[in-house]
Protein backbone atom coordinates (compact mmCIF):
# COMPACT_ATOMS: atom_id res chain seq x y z
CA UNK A 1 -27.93 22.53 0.46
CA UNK A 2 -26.19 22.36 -2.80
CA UNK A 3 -23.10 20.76 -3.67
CA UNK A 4 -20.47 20.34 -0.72
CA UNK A 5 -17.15 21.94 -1.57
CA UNK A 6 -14.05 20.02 -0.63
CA UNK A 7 -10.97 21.60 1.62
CA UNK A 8 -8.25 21.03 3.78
CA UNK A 9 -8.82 19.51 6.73
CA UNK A 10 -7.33 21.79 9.62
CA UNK A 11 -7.57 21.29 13.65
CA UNK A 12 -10.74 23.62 13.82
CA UNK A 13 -12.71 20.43 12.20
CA UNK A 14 -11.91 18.46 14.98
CA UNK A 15 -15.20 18.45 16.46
CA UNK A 16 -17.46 17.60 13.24
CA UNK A 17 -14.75 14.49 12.98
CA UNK A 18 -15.14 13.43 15.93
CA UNK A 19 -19.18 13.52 15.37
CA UNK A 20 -18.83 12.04 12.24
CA UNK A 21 -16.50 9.40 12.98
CA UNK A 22 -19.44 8.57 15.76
CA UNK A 23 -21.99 8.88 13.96
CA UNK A 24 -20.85 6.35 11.06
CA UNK A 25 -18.84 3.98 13.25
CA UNK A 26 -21.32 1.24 13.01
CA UNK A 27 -20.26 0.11 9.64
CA UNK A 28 -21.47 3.55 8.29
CA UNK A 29 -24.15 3.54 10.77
CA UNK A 30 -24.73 5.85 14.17
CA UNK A 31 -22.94 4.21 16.99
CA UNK A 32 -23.67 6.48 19.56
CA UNK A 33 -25.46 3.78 21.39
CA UNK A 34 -22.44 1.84 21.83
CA UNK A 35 -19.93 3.73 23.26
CA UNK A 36 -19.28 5.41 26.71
CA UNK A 37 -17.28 8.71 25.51
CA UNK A 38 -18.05 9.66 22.09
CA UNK A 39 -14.70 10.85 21.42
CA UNK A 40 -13.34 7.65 21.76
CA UNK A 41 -13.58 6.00 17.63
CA UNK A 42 -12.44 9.56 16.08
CA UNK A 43 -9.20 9.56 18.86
CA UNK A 44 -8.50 6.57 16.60
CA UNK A 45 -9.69 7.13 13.11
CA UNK A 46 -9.61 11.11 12.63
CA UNK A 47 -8.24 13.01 14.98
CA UNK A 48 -4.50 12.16 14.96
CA UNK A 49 -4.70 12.59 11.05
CA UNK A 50 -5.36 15.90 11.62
CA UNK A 51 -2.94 16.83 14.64
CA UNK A 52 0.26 14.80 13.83
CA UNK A 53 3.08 15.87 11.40
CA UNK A 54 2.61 13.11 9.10
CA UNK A 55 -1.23 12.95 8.74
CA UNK A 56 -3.53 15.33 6.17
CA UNK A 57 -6.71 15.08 5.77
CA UNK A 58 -9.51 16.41 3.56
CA UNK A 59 -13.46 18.03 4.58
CA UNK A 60 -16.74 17.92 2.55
CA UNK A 61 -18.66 21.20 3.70
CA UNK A 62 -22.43 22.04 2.65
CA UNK A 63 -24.63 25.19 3.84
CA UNK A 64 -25.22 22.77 7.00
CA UNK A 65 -21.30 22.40 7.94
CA UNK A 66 -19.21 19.51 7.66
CA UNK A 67 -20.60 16.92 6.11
CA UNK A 68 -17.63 13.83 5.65
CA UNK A 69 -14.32 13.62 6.15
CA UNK A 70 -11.14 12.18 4.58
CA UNK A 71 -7.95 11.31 6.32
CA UNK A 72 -4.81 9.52 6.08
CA UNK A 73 -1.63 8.95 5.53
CA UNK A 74 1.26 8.45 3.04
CA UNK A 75 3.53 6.62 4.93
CA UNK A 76 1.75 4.29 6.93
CA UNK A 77 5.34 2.56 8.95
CA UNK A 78 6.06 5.90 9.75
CA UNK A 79 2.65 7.53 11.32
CA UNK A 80 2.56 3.90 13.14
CA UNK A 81 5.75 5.14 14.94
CA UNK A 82 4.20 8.84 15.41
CA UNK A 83 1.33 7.71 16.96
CA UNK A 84 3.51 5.72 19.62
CA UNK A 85 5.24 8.12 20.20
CA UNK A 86 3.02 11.27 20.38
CA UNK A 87 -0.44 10.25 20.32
CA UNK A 88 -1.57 7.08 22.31
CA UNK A 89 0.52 7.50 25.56
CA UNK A 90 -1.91 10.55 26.55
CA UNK A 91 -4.97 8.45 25.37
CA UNK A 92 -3.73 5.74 27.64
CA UNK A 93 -3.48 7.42 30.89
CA UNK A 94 -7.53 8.48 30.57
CA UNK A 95 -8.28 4.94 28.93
CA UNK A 96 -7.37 2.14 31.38
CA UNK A 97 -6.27 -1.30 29.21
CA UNK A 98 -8.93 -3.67 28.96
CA UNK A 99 -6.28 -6.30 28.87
CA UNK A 100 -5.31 -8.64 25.48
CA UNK A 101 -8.49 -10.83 26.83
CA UNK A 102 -11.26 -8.28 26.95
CA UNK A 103 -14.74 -9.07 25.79
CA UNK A 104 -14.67 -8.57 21.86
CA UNK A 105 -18.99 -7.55 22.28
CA UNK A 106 -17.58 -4.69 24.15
CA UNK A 107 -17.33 -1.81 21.68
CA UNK A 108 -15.67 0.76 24.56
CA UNK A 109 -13.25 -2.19 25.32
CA UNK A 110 -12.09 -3.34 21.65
CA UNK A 111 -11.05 0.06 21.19
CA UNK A 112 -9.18 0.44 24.40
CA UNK A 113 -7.48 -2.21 23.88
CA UNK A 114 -6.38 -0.92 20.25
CA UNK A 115 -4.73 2.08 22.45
CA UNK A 116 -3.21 -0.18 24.41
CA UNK A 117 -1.97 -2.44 21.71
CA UNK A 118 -2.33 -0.70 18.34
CA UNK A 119 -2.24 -3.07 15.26
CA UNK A 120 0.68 -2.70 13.24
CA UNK A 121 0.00 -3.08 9.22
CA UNK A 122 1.72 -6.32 7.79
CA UNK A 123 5.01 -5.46 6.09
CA UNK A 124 3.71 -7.16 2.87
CA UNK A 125 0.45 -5.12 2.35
CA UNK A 126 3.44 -1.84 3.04
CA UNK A 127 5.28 -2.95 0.42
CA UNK A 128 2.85 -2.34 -3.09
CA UNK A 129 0.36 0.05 -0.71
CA UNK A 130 2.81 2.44 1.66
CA UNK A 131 -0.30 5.04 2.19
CA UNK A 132 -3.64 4.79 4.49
CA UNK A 133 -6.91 6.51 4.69
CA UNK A 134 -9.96 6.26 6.38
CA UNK A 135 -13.30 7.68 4.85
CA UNK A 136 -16.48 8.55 6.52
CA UNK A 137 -19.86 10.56 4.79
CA UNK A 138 -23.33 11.63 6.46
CA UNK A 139 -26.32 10.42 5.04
CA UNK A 140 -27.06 13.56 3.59
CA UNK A 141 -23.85 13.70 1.63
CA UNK A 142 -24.29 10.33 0.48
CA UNK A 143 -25.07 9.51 -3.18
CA UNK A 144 -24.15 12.58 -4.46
CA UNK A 145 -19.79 11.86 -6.14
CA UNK A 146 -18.43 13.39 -2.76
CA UNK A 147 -17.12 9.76 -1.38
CA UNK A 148 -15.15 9.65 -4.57
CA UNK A 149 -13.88 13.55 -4.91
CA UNK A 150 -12.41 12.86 -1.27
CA UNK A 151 -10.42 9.90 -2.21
CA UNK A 152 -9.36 11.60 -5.60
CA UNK A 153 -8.20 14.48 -3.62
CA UNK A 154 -6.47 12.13 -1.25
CA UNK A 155 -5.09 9.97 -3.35
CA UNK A 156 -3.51 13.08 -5.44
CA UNK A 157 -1.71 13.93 -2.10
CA UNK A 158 -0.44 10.52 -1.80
CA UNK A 159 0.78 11.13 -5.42
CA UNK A 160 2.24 13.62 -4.41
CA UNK A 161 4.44 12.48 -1.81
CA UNK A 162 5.53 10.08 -3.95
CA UNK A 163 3.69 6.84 -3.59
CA UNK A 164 2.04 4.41 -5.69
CA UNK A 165 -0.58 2.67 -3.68
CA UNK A 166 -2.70 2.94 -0.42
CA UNK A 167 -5.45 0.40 1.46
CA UNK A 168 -8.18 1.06 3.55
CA UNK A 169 -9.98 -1.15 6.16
CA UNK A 170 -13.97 -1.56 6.21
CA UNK A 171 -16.23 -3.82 7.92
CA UNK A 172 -16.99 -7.18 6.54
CA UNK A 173 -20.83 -6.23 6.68
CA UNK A 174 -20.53 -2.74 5.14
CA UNK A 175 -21.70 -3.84 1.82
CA UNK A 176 -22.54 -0.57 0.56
CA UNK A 177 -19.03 0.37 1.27
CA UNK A 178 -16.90 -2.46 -0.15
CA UNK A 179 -19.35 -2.06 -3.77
CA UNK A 180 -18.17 1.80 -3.73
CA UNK A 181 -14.61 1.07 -3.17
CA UNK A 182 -15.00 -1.50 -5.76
CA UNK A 183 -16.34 0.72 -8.48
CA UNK A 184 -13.74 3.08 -8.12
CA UNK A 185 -10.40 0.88 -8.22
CA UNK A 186 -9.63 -0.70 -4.90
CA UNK A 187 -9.08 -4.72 -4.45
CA UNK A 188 -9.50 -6.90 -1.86
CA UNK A 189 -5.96 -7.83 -1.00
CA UNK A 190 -6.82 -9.68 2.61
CA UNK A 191 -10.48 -11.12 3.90
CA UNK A 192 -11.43 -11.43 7.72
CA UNK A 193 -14.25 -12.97 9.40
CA UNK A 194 -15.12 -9.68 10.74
CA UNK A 195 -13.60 -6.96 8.07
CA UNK A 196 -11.66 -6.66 4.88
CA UNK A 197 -8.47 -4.91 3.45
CA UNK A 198 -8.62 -3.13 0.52
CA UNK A 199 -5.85 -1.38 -1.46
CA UNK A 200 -5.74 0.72 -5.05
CA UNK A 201 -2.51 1.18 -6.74
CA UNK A 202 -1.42 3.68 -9.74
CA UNK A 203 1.37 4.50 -11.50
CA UNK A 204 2.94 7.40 -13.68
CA UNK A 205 0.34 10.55 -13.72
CA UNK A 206 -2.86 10.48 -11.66
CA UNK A 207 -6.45 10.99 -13.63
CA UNK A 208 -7.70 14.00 -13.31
C-alpha cells in the first residue's frame, strides 16, 4: 500500500470521515454496533471541520483511499459560536433532544444531547491553548509516523494563524492514544472519570 501521502482535507472526503470517525469512535475502536445512524459521531467530530469557515482539516490517503483524518480548529471560542449558529440547528430538527437527563449507556442519546447542548471549552484551558483538533487513523495506517505527520501538519496551520497552543480530548481508556500524544508533546492539563484533556504549546518557529 505504501506510504500514505498527506493533503488537504476538502468536502469530497466527507464520506471516508464520516466512516472513519465510525469506525474509531469506540476509543479508537469500531463503534458501528452502537449507534443508530452512522453519521451521527462524524456530524460532531469531522464533518463541520470540513464545511464551516473556520475549520481545516488534513487526509492520510494510501492506494486503498482515505485512511485517517485530521481536523480542527484555531480558534476554538470562535468555531463554538459557528457551530451555533450554522451547524447544529439543522442537526437538531432530524435529532430530537434526549433531554439534560438521558441515559449516559445510551451512545445515540449522549450525542444527541451534545447537539442539543454542546459543551463549551473552559475559558482557562482557551487562554494558553486557543486551537482544537480531533485525530482519528485506521488500523492499517496505524504504526507507521502518519498520527504524528497529521498533527505536525496541523499544528503548522495553527502556527500559522497565529497561535501558540491547542488541546485535544481522548477517552480515559484509550491508552494507546494518551502514550502517543504523550511522546510527541501534549500534557494532561484536566483528568475525568471518563476522558482526559490534553494540550501542547510552542513558541517562536515550529520544528520542521
Amino acid at each position: 500500500m505504501g506510504t500514505p501521502e498527506i493533503r488537504r482535507a476538502t468536502a469530497d472526503d466527507l464520506d471516508d470521515l464520516f466512516s472513519i470517525c465510525l469506525q474509531t469512535a469506540a476509543s479508537g475502536e469500531d463503534a458501528s454496533e452502537f449507534y443508530d445512524d452512522p453519521r451521527l459521531p462524524g456530524n460532531i467530530y469531522a464533518a463541520p471541520y470540513i464545511v464551516l469557515r473556520l475549520g481545516l482539516g488534513f487526509v492520510a490517503v494510501d492506494s486503498e483511499g482515505v485512511v485517517g483524518y485530521v481536523v480542527g480548529t484555531p480558534f476554538t471560542r470562535a468555531f463554538e459560536k459557528e457551530c451555533e449558529e450554522d451547524w447544529w440547528p439543522a442537526l437538531r430538527v432530524v435529532n430530537p433532544d434526549p433531554g439534560p437527563d438521558h441515559d449516559r449507556t445510551d451512545w445515540n442519546a449522549r450525542l444527541r444531547s451534545q447537539i442539543h447542548r454542546p459543551p463549551r471549552m473552559l475559558a482557562e484551558i482557551l487562554t494558553d491553548y486557543p486551537a482544537h483538533l480531533h485525530i482519528n487513523l485506521l488500523p492499517r495506517a496505524q504504526g507507521q509516523g502518519v498520527g504524528k505527520e497529521l498533527i505536525a501538519m496541523m499544528l503548522g496551520a495553527f502556527h500559522v494563524a497565529g497561535v501558540r497552543g491547542a488541546h485535544l480530548g481522548v477517552g480515559a481508556g484509550n491508552t494507546r492514544a494518551i502514550s502517543f500524544y504523550q511522546r510527541i508533546g501534549f500534557t494532561t492539563l484536566v483528568e475525568g472519570e471518563d476522558s482526559r484533556l490534553m494540550g501542547v504549546q510552542w513558541t517562536g518557529e515550529m520544528e520542521e
